[in-house]
N, C-alpha and C. Protein backbone atom coordinates (compact mmCIF):
# COMPACT_ATOMS: atom_id res chain seq x y z
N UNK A 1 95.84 117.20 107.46
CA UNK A 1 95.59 115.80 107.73
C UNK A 1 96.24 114.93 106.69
N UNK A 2 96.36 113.66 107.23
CA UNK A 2 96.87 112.88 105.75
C UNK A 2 95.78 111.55 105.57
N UNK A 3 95.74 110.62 104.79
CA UNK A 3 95.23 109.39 104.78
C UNK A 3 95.95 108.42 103.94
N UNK A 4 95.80 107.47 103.98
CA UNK A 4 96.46 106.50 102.73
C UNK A 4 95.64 105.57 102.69
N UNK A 5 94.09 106.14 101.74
CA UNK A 5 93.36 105.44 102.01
C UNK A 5 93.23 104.28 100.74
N UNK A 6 92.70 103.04 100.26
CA UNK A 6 92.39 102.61 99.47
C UNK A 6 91.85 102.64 98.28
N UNK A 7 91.11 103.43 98.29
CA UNK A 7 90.37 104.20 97.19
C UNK A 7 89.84 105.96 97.42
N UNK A 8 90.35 106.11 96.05
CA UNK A 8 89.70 107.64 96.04
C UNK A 8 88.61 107.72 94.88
N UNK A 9 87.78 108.18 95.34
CA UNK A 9 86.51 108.51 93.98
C UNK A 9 85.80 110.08 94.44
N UNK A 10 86.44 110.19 93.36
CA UNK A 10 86.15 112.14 93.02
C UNK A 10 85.47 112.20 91.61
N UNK A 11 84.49 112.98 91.82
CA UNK A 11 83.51 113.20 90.93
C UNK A 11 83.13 114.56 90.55
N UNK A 12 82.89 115.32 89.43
CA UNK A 12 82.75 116.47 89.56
C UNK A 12 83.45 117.21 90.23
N UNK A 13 84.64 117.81 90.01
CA UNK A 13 85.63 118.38 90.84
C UNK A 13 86.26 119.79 90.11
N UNK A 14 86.96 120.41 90.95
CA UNK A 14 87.52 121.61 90.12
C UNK A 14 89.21 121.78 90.36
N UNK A 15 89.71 120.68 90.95
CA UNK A 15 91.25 120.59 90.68
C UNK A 15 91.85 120.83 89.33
N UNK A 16 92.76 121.63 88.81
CA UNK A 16 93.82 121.34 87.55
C UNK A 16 94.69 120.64 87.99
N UNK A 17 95.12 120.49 89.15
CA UNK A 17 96.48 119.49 89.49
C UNK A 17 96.39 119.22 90.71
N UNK A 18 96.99 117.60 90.91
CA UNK A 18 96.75 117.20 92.18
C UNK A 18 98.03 117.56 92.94
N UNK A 19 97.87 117.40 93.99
CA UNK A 19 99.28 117.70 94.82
C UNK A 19 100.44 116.72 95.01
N UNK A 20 101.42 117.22 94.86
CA UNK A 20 102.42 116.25 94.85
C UNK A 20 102.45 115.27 96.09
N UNK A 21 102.30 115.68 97.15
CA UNK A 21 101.98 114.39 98.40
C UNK A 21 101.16 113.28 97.78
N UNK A 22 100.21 113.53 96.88
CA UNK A 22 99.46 112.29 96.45
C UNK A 22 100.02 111.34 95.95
N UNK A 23 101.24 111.05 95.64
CA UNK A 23 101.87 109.97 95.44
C UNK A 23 102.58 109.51 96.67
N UNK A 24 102.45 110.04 98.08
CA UNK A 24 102.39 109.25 99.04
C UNK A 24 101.52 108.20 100.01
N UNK A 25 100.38 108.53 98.72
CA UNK A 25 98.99 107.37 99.26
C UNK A 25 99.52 106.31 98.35
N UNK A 26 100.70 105.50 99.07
CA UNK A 26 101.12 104.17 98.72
C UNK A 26 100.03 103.11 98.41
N UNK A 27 99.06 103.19 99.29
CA UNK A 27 97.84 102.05 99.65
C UNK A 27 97.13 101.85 98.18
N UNK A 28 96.89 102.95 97.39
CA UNK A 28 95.94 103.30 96.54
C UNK A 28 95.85 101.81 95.71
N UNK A 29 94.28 101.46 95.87
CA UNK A 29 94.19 100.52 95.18
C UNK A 29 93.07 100.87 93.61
N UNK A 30 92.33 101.72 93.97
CA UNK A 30 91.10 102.41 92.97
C UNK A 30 91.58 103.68 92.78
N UNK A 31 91.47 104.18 91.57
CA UNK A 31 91.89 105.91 91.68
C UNK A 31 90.92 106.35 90.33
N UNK A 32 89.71 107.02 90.97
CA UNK A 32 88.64 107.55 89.84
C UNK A 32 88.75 108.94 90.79
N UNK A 33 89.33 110.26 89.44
CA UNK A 33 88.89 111.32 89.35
C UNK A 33 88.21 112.11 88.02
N UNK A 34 87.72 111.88 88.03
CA UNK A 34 86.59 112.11 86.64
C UNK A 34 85.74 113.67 86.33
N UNK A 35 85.81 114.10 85.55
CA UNK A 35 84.38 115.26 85.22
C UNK A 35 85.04 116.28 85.61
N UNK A 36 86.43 116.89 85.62
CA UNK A 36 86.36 117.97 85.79
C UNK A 36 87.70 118.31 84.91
N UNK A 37 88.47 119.43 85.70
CA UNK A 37 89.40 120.30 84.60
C UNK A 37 91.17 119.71 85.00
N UNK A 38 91.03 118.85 85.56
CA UNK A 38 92.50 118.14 86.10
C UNK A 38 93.42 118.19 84.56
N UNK A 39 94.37 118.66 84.78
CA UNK A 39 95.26 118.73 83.48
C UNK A 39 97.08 118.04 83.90
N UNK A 40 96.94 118.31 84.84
CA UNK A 40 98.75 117.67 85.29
C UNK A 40 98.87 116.74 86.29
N UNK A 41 99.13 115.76 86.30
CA UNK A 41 99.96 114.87 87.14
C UNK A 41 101.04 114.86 88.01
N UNK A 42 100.99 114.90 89.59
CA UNK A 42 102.42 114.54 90.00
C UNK A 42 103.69 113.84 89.44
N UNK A 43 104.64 114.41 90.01
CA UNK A 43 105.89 113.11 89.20
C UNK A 43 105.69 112.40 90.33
N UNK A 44 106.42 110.94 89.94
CA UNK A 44 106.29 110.10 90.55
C UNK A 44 105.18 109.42 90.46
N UNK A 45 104.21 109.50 89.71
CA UNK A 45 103.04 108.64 90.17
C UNK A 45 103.38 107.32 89.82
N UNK A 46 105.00 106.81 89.36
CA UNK A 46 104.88 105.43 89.86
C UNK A 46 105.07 104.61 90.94
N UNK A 47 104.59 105.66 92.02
CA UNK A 47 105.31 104.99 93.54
C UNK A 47 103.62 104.31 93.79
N UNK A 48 102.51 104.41 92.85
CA UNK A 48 101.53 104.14 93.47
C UNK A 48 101.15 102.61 93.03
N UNK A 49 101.93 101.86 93.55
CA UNK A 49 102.78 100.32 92.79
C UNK A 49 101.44 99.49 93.05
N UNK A 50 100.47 99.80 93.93
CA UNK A 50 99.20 98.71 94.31
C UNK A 50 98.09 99.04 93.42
N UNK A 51 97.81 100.30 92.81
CA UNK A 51 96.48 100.27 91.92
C UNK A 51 96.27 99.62 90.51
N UNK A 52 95.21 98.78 90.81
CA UNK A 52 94.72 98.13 89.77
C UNK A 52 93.65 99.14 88.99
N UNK A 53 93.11 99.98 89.43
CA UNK A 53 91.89 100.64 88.31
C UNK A 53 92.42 102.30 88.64
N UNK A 54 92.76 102.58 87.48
CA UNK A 54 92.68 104.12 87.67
C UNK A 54 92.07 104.69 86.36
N UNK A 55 91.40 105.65 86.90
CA UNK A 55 89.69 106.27 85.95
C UNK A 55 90.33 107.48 86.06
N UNK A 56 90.83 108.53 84.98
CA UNK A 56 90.79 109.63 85.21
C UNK A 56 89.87 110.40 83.51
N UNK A 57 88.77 109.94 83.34
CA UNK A 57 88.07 110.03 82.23
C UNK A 57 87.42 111.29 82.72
N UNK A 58 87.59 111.98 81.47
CA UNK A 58 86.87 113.03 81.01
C UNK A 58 87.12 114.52 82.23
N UNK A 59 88.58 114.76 82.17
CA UNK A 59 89.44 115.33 82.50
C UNK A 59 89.63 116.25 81.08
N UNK A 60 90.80 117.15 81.85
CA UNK A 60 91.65 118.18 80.65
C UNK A 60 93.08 117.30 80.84
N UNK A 61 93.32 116.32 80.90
CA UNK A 61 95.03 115.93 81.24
C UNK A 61 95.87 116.34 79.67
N UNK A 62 96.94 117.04 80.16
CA UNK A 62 97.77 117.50 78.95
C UNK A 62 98.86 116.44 78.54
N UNK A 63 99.12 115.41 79.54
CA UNK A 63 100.03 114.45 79.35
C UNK A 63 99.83 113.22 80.09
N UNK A 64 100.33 112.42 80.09
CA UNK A 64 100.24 110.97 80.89
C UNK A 64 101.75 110.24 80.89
N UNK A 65 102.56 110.93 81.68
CA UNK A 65 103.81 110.46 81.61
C UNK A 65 104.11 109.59 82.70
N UNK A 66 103.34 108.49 82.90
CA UNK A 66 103.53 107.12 83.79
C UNK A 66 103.63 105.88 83.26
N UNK A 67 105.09 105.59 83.86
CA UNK A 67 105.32 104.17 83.44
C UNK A 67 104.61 103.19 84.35
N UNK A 68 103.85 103.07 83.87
CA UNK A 68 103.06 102.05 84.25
C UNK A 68 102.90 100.47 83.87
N UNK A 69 104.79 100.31 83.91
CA UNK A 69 104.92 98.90 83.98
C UNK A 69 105.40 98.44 85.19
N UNK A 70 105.55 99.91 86.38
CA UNK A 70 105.50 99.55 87.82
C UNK A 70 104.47 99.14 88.58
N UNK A 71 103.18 99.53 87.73
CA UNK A 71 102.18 99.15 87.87
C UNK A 71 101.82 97.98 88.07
N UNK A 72 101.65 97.14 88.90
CA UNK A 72 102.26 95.19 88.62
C UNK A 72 100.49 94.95 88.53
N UNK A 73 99.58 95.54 89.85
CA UNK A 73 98.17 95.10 89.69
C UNK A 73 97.29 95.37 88.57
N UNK A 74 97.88 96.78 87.82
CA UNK A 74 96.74 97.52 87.16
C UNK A 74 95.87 96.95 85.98
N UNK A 75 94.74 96.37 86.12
CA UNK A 75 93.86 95.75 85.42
C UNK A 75 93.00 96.36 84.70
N UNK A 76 92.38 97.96 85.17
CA UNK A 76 91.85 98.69 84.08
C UNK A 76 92.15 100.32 83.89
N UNK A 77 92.85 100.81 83.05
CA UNK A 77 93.19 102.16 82.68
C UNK A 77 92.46 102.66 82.10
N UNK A 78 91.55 103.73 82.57
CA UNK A 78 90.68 104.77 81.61
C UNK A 78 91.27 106.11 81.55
N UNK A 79 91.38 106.72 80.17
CA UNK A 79 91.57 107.77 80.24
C UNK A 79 91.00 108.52 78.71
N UNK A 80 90.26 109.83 79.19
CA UNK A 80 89.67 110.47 77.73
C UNK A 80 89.90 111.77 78.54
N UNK A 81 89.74 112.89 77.18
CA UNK A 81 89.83 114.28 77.08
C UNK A 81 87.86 114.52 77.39
């Protein structure tokens, strides 16, 4: 299936990495994945040009390699180990 939905909120999860299609949810306006063992990022996650809040707190992320001055909305960035 696909979606391109507006917001994703994942909680307690057991992903290490999201899938690279996920930077085809253009729409993304909220992006909270939180509480679990997520460690890598798609490339590309600057195609996701509409999100203003992305939460990926209290994750394993090993890097954060997004330019996120494509980012034009993004109003709040969380991110912790």
């Amino acid at each position: 299936g696909s979606c391109d939905c507006v917001s994703i909120d994942i909680e307690g999860h057991n992903m290490t990495r999201l899938p690279g299609q996920f930077v085809d949810l253009t729409s993304l306006k909220k992006v909270k994945i939180r509480d679990g063992p997520l460690k890598v990022l798609p490339k590309n996650m600057e195609r996701l040009t509409k999100v203003g809040i992305f939460d990926l707190r209290f994750n394993k992320l090993q890097s954060f390699n997004v330019d996120i001055k494509k980012w034009k909305h993004l109003t709040i960035l969380l991110l912790s180990k």
